[in-house]
PDB file of N, CA and C in Angstrom:
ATOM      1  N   UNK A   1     -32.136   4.313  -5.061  1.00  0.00           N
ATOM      2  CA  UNK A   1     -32.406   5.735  -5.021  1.00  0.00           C
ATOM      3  C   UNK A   1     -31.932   6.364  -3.715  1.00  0.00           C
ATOM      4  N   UNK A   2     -31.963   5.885  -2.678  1.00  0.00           N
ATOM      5  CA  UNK A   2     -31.512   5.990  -1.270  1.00  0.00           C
ATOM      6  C   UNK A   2     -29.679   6.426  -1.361  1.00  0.00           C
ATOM      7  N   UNK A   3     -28.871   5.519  -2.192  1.00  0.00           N
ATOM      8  CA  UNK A   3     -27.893   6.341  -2.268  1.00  0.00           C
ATOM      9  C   UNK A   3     -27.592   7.481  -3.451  1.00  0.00           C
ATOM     10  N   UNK A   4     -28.185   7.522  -4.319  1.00  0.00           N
ATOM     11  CA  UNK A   4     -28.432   8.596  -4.769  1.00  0.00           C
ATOM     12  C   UNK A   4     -28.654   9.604  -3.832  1.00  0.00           C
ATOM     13  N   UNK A   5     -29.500   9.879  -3.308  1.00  0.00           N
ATOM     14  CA  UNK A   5     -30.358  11.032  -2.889  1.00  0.00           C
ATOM     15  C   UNK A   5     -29.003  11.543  -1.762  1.00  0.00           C
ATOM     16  N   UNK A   6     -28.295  10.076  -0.962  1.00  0.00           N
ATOM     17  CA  UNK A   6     -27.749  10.473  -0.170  1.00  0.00           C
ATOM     18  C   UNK A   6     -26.471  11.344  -0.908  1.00  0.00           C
ATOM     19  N   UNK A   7     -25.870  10.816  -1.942  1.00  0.00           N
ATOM     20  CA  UNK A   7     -24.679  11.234  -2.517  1.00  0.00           C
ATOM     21  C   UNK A   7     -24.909  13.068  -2.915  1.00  0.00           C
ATOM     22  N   UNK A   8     -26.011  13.285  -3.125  1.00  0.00           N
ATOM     23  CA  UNK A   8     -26.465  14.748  -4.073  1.00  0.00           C
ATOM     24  C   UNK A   8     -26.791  15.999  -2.748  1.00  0.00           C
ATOM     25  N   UNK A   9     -27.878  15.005  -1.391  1.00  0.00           N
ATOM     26  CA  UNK A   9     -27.249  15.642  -0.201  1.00  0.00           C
ATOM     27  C   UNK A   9     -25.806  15.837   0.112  1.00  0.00           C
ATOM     28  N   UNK A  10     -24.878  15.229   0.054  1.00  0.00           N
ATOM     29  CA  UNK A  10     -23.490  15.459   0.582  1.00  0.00           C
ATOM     30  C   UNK A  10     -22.813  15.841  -0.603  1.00  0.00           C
ATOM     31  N   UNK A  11     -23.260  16.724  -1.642  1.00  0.00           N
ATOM     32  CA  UNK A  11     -22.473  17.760  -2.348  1.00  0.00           C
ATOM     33  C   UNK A  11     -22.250  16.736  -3.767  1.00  0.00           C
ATOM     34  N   UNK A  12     -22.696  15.405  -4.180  1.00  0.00           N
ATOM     35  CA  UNK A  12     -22.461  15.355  -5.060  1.00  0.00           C
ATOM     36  C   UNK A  12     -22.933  15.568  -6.362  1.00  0.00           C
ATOM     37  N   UNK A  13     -22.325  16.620  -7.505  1.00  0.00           N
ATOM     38  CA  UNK A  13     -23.491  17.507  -8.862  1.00  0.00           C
ATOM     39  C   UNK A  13     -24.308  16.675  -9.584  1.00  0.00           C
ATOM     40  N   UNK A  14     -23.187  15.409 -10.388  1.00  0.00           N
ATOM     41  CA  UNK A  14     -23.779  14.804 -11.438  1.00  0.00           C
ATOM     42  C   UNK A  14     -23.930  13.301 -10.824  1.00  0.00           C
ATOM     43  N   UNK A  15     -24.565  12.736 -10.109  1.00  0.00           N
ATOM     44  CA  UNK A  15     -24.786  10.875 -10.286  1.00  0.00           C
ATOM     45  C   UNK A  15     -25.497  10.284 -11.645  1.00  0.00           C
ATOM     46  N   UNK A  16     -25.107   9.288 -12.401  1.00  0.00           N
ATOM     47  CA  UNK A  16     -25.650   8.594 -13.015  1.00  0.00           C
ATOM     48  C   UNK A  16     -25.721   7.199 -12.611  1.00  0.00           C
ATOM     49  N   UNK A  17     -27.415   6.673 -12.829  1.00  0.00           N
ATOM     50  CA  UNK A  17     -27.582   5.369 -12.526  1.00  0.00           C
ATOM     51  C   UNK A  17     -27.783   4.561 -13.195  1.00  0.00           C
ATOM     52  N   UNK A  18     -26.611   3.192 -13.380  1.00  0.00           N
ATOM     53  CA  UNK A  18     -26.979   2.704 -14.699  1.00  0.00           C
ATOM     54  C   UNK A  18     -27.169   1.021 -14.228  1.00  0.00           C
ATOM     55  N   UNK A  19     -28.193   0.693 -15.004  1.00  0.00           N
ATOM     56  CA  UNK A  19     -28.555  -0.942 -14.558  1.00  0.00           C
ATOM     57  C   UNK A  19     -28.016  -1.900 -15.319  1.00  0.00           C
ATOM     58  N   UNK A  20     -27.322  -1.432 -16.688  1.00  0.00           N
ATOM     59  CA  UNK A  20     -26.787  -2.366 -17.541  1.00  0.00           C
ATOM     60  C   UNK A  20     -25.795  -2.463 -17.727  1.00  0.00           C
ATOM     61  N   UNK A  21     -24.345  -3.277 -18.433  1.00  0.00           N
ATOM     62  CA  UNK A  21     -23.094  -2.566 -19.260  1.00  0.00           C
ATOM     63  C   UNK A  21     -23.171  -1.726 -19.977  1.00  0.00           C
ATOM     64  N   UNK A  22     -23.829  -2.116 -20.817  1.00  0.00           N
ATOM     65  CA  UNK A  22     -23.728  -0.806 -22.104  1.00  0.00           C
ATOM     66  C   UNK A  22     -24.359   0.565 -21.745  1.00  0.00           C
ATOM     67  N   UNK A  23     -24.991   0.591 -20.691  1.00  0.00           N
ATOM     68  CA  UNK A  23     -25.597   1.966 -20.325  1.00  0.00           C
ATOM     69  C   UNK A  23     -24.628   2.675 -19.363  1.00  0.00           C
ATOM     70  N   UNK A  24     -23.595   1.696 -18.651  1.00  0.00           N
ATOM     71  CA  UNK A  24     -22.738   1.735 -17.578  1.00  0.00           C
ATOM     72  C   UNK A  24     -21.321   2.534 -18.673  1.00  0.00           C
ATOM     73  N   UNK A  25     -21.214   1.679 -19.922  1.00  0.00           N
ATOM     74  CA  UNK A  25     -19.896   2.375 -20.469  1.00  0.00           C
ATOM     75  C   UNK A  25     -20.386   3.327 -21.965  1.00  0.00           C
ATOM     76  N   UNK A  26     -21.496   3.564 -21.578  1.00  0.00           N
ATOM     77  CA  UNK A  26     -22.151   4.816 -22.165  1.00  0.00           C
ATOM     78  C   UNK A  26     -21.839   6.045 -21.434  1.00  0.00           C
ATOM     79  N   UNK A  27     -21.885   5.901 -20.461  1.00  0.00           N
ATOM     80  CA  UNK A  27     -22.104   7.109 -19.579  1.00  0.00           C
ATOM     81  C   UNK A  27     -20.337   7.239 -18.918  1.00  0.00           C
ATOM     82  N   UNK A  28     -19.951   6.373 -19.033  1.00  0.00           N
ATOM     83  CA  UNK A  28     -17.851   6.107 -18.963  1.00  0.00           C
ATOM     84  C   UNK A  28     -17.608   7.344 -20.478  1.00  0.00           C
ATOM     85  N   UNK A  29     -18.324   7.344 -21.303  1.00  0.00           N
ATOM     86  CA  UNK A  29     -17.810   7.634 -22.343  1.00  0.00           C
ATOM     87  C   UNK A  29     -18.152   9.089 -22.351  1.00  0.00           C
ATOM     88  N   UNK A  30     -19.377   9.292 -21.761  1.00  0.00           N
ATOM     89  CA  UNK A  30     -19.739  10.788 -21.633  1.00  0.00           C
ATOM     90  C   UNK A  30     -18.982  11.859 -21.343  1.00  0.00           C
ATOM     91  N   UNK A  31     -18.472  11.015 -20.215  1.00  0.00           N
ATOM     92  CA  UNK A  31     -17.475  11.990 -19.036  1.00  0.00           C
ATOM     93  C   UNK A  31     -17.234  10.576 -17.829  1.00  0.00           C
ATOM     94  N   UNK A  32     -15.713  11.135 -18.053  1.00  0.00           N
ATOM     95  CA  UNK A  32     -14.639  10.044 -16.744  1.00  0.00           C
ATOM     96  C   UNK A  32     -15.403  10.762 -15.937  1.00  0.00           C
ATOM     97  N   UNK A  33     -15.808   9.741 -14.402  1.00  0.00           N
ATOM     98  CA  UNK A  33     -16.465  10.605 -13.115  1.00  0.00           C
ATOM     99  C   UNK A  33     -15.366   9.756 -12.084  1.00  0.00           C
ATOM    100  N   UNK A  34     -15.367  11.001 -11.179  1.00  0.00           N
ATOM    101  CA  UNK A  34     -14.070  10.882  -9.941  1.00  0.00           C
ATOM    102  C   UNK A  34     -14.646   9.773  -9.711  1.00  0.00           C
ATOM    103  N   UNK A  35     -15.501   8.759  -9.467  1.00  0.00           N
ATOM    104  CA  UNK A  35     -15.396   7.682  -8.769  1.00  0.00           C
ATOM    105  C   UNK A  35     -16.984   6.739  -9.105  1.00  0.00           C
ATOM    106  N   UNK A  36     -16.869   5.729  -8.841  1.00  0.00           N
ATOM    107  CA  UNK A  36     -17.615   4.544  -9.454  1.00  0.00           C
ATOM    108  C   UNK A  36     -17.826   3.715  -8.307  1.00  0.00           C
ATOM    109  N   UNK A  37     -19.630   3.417  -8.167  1.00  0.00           N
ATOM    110  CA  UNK A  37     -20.119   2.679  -7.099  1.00  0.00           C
ATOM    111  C   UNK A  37     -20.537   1.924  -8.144  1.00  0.00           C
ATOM    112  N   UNK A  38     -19.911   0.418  -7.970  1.00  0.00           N
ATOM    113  CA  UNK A  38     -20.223  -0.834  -8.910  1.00  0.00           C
ATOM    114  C   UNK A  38     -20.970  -1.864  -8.237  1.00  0.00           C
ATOM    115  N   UNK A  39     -22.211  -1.930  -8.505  1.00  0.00           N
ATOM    116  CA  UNK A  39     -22.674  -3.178  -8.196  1.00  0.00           C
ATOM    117  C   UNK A  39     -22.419  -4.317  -9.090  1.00  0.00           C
ATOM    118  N   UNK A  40     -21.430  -5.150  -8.518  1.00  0.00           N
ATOM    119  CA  UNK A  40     -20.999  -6.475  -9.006  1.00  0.00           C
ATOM    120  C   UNK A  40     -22.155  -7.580 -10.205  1.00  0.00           C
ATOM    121  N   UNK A  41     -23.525  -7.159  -9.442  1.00  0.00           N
ATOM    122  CA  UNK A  41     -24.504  -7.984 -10.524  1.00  0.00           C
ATOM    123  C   UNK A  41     -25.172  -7.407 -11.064  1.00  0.00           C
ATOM    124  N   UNK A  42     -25.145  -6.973 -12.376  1.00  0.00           N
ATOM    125  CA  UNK A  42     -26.177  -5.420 -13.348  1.00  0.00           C
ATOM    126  C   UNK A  42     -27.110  -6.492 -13.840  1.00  0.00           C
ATOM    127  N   UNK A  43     -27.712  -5.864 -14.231  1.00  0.00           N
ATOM    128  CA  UNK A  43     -29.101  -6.713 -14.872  1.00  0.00           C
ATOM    129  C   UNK A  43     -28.809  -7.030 -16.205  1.00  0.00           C
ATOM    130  N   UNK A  44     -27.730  -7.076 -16.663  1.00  0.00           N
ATOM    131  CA  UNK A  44     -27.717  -8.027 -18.103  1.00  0.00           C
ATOM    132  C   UNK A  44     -26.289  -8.852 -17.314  1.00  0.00           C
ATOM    133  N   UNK A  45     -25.306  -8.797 -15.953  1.00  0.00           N
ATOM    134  CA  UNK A  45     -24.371  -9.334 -16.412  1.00  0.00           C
ATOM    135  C   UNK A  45     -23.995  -9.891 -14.595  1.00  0.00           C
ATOM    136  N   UNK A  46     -23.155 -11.097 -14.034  1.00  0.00           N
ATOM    137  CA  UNK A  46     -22.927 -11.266 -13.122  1.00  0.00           C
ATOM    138  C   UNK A  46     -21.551 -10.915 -12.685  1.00  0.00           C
ATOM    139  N   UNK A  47     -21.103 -10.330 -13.621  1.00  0.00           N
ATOM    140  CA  UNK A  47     -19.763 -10.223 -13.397  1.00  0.00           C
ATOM    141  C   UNK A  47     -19.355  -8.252 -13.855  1.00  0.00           C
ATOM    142  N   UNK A  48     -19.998  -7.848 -12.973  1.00  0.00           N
ATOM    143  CA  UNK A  48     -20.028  -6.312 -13.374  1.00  0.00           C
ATOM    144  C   UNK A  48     -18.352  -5.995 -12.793  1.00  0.00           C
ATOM    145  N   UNK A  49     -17.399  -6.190 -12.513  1.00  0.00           N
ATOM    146  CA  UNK A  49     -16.488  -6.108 -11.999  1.00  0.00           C
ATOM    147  C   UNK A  49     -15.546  -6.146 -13.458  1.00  0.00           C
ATOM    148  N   UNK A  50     -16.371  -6.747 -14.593  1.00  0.00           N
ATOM    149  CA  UNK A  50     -15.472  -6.030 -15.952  1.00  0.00           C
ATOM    150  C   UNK A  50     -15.518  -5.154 -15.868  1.00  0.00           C
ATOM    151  N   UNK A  51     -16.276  -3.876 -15.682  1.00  0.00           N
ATOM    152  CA  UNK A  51     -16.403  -2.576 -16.214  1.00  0.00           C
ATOM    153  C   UNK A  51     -14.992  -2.063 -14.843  1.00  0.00           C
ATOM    154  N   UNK A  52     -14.781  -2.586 -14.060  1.00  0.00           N
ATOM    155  CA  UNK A  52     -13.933  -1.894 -13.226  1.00  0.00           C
ATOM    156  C   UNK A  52     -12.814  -2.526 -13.466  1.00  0.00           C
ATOM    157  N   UNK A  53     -12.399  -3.648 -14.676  1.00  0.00           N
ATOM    158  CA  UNK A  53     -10.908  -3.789 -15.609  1.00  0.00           C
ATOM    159  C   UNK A  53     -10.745  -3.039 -16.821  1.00  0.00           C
ATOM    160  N   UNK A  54     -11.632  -2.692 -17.049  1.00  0.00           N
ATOM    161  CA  UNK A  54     -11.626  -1.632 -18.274  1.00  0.00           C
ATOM    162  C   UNK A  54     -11.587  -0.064 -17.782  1.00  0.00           C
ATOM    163  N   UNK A  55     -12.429   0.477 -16.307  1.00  0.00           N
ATOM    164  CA  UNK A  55     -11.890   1.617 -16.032  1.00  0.00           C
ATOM    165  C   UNK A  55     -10.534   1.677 -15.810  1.00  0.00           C
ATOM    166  N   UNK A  56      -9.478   0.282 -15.294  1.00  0.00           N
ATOM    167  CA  UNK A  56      -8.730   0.712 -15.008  1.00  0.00           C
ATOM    168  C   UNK A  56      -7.531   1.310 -15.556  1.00  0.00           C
ATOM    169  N   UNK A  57      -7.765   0.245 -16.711  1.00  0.00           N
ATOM    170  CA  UNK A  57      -7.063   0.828 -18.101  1.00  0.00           C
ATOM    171  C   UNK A  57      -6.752   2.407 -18.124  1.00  0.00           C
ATOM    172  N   UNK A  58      -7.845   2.916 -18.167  1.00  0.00           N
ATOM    173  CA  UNK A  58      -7.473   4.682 -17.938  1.00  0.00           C
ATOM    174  C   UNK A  58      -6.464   5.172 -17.545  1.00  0.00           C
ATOM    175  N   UNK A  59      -5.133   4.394 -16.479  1.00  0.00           N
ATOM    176  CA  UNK A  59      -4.279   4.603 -15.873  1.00  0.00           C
ATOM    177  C   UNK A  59      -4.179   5.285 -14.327  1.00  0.00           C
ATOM    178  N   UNK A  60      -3.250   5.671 -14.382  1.00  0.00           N
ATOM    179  CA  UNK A  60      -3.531   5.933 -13.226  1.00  0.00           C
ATOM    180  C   UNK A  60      -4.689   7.437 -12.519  1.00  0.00           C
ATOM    181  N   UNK A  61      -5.167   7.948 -13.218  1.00  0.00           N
ATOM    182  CA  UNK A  61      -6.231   9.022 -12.985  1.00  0.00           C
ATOM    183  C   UNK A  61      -7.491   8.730 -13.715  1.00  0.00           C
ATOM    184  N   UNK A  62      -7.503   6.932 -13.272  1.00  0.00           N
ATOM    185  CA  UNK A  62      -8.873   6.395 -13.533  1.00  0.00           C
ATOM    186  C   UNK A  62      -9.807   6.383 -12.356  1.00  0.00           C
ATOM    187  N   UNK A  63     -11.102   6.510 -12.582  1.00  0.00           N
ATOM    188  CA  UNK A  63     -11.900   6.798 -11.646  1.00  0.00           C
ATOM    189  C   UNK A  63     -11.906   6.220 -10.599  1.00  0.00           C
ATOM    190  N   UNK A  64     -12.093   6.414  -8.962  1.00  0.00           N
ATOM    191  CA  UNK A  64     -12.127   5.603  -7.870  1.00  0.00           C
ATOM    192  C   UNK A  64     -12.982   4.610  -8.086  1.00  0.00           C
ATOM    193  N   UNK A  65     -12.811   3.567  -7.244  1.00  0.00           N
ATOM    194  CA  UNK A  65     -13.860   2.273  -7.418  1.00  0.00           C
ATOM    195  C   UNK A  65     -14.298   1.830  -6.574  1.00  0.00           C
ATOM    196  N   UNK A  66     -15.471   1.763  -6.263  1.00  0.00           N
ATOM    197  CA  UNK A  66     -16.320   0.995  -4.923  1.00  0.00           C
ATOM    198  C   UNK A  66     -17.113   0.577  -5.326  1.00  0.00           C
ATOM    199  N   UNK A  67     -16.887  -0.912  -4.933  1.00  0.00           N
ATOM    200  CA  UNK A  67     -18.043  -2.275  -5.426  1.00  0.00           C
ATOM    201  C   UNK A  67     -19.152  -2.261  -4.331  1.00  0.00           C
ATOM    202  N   UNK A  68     -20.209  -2.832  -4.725  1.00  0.00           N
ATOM    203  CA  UNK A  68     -21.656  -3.066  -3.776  1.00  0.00           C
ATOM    204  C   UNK A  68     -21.890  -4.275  -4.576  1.00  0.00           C
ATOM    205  N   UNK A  69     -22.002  -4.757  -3.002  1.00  0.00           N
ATOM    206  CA  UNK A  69     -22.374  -6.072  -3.070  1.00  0.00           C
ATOM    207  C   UNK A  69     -22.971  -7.345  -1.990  1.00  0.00           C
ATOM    208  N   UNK A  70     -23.754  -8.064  -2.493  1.00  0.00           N
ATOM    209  CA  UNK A  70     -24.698  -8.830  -1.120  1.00  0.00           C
ATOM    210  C   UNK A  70     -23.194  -9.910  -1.634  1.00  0.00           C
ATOM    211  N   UNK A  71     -22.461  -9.996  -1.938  1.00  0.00           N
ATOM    212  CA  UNK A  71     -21.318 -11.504  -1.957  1.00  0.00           C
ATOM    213  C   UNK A  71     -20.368 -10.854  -2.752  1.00  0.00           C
ATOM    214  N   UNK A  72     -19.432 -10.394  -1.646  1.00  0.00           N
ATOM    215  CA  UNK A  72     -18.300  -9.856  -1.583  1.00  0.00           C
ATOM    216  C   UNK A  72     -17.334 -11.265  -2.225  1.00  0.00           C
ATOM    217  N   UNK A  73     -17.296 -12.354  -1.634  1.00  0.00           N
ATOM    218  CA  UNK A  73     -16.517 -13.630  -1.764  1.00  0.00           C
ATOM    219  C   UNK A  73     -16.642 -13.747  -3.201  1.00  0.00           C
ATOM    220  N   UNK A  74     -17.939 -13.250  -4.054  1.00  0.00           N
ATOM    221  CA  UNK A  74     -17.895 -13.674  -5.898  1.00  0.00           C
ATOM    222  C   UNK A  74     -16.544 -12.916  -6.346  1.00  0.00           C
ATOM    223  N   UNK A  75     -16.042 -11.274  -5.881  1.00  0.00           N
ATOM    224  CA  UNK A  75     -15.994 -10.486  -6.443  1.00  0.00           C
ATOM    225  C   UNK A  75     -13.723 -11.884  -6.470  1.00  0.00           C
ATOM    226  N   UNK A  76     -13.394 -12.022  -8.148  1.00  0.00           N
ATOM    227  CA  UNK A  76     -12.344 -12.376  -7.723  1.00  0.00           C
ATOM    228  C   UNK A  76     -10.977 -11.125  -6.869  1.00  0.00           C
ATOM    229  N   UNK A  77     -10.343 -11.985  -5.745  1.00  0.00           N
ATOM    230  CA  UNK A  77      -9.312 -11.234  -5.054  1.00  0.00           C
ATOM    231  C   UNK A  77      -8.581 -10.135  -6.120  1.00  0.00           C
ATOM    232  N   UNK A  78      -8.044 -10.017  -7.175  1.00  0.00           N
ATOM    233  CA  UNK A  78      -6.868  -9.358  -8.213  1.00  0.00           C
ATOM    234  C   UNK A  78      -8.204  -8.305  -8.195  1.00  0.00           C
ATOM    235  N   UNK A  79      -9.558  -8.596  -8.419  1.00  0.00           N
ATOM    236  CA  UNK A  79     -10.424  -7.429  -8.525  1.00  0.00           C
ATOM    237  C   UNK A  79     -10.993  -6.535  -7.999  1.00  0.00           C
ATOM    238  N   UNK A  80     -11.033  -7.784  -6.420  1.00  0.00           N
ATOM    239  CA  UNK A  80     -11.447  -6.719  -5.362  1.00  0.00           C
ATOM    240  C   UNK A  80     -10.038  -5.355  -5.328  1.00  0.00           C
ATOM    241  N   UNK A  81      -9.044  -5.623  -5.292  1.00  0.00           N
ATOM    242  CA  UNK A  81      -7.496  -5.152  -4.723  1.00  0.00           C
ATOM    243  C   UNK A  81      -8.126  -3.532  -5.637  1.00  0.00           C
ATOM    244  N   UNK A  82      -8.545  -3.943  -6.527  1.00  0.00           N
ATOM    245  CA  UNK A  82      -8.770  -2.182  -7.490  1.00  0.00           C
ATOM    246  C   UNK A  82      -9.628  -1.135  -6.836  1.00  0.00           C
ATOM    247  N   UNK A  83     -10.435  -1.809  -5.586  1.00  0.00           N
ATOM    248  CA  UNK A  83     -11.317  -0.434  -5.195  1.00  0.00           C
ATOM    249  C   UNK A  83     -11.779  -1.272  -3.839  1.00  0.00           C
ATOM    250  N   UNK A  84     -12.875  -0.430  -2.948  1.00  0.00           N
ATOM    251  CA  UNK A  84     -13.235  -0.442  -1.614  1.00  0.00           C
ATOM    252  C   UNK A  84     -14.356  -1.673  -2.343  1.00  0.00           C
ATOM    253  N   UNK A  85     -14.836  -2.728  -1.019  1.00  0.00           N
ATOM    254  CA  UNK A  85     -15.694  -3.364  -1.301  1.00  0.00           C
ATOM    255  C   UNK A  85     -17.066  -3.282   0.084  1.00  0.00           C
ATOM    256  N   UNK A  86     -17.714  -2.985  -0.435  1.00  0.00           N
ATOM    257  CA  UNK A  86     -19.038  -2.421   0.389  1.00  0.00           C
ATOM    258  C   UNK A  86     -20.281  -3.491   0.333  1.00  0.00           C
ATOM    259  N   UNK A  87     -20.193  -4.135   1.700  1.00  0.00           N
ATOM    260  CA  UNK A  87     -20.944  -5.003   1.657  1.00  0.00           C
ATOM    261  C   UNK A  87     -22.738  -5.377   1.881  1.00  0.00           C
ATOM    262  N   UNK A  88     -23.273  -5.483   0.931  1.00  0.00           N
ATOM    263  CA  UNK A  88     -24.599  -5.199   1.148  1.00  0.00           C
ATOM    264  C   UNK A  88     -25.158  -5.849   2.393  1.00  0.00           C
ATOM    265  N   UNK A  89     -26.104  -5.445   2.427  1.00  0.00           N
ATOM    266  CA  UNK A  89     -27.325  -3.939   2.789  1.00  0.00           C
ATOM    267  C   UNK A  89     -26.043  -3.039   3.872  1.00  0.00           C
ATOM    268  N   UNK A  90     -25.461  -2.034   3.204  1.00  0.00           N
ATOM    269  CA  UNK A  90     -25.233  -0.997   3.821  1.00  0.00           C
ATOM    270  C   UNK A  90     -25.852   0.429   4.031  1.00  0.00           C
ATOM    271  N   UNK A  91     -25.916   1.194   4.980  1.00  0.00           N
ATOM    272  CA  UNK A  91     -26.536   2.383   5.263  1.00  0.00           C
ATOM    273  C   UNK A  91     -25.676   3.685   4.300  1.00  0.00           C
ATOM    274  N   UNK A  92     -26.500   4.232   2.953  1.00  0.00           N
ATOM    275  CA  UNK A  92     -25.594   5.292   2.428  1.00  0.00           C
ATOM    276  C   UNK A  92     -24.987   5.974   3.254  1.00  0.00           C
ATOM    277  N   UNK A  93     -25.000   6.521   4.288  1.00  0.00           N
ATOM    278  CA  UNK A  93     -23.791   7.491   4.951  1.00  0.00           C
ATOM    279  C   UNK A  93     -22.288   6.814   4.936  1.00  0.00           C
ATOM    280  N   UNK A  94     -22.341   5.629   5.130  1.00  0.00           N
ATOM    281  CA  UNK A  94     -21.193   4.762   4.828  1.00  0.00           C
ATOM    282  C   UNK A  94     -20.605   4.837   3.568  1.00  0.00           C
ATOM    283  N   UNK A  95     -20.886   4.534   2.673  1.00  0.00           N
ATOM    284  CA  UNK A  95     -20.786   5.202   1.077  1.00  0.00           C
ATOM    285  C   UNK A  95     -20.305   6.965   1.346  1.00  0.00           C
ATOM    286  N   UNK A  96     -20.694   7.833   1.476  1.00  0.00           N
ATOM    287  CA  UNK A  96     -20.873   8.949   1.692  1.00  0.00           C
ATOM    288  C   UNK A  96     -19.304   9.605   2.715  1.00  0.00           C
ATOM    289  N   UNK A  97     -18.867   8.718   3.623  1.00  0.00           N
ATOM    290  CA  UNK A  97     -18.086   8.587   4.028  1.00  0.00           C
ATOM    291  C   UNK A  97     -16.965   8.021   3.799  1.00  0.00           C
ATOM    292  N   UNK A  98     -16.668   7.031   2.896  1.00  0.00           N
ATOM    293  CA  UNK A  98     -15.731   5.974   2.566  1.00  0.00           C
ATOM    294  C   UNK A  98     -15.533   7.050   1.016  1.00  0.00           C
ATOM    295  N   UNK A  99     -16.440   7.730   1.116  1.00  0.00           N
ATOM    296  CA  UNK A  99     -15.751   8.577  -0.716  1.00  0.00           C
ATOM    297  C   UNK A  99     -15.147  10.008  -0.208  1.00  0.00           C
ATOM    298  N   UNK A 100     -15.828  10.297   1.215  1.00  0.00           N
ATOM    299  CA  UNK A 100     -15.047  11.576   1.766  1.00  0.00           C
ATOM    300  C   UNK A 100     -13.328  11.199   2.223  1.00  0.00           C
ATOM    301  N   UNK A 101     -12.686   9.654   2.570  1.00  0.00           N
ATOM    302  CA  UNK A 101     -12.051   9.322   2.445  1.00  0.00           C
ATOM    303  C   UNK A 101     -10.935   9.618   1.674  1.00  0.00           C
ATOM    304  N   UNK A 102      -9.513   9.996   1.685  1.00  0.00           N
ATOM    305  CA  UNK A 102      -8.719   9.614   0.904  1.00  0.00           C
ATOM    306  C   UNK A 102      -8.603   8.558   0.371  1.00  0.00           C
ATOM    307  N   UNK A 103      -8.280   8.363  -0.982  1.00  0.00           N
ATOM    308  CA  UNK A 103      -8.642   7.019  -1.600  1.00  0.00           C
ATOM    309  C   UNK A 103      -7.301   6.496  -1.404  1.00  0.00           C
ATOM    310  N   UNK A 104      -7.060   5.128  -0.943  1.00  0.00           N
ATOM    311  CA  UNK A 104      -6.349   3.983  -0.439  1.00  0.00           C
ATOM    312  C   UNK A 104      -5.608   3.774  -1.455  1.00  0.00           C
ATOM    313  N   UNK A 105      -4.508   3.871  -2.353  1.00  0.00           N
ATOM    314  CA  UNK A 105      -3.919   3.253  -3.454  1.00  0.00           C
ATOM    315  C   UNK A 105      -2.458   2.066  -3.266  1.00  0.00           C
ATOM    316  N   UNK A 106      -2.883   1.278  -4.012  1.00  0.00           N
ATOM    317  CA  UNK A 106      -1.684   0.268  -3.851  1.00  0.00           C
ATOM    318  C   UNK A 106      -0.525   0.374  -4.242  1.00  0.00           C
ATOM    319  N   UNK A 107       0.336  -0.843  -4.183  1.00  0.00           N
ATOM    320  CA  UNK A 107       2.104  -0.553  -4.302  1.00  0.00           C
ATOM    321  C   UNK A 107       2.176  -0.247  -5.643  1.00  0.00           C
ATOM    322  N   UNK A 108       1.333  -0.894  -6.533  1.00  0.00           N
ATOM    323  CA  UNK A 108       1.651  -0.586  -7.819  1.00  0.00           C
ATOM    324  C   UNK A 108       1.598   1.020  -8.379  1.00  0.00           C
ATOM    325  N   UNK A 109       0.290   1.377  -8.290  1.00  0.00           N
ATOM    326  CA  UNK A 109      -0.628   2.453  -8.123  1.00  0.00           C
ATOM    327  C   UNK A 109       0.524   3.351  -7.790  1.00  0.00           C
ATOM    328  N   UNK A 110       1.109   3.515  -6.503  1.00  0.00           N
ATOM    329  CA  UNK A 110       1.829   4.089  -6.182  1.00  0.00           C
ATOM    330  C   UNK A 110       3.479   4.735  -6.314  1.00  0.00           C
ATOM    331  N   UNK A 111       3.862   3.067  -7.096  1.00  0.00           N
ATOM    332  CA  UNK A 111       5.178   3.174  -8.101  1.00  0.00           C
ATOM    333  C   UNK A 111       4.657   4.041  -8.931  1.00  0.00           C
ATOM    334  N   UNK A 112       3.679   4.006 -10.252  1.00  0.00           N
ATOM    335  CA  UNK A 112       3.198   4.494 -11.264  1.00  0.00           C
ATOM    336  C   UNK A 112       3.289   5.947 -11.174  1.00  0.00           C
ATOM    337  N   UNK A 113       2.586   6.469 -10.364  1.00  0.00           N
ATOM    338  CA  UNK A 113       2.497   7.936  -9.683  1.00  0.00           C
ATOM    339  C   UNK A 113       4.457   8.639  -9.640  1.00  0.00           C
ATOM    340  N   UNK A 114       4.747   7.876  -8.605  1.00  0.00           N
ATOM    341  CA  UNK A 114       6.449   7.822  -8.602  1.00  0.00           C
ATOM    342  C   UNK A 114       7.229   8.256  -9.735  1.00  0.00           C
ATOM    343  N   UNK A 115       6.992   7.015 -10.846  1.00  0.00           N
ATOM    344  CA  UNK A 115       7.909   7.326 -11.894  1.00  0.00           C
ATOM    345  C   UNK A 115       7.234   8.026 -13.019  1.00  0.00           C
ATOM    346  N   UNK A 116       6.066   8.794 -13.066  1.00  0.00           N
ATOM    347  CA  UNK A 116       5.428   9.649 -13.639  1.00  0.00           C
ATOM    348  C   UNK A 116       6.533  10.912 -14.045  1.00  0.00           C
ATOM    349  N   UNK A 117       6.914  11.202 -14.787  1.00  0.00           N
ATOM    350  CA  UNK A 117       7.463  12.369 -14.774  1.00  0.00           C
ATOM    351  C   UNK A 117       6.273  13.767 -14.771  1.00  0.00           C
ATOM    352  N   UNK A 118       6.716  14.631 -13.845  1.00  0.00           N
ATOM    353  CA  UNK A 118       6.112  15.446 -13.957  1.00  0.00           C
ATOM    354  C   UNK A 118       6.415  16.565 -12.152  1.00  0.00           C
TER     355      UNK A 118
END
């Protein structure tokens, strides 16, 4: 609740908090949101870092991604590379800051954008 409260102080409208998958790509389905704080272990699953191979699918104006996590080392390398990894117990202003951030995108990411026509 602590980053909640902090995110809605620093201007953000809609947070949703979800403890499960299916409540996690319930609310994916509602409405794409600019960006996604993933905790790596949800309470039905240890490997919450699916839901951030399936956002990515979306392409390239898929939601930002920032993992939370007490064991950064579970999250595999190809998965961490998709978003910021935030290592637990962090202080929300850190969060709060790392999303005021320009978001970091990779070589790929960045070809994609490139040969986008438009």
């Amino acid at each position: 609740m602590l980053i909640e409260d902090a995110l809605r102080a620093a201007g953000v409208a809609e947070v949703d908090t979800c403890s499960t998958t299916d409540s996690a790509l319930a609310a994916l389905r509602r409405k794409q949101p600019d960006a996604i704080v993933l905790d790596v272990h949800l309470a039905d699953r240890d490997d919450g870092w699916a839901i951030a191979e399936l956002v990515k699918t979306l392409g390239p104006d898929s939601p930002r991604i920032i993992f939370s996590t007490g064991q950064p080392e579970d999250i595999p390398a190809n998965i961490a590379e998709m978003g910021s990894v935030l290592e637990k117990p962090y202080e929300p202003a850190v969060l709060v800051e790392l999303l005021s951030q320009p978001e970091k995108r990779g070589v790929i990411s960045r070809l994609r954008g490139a040969l986008r026509p438009g």
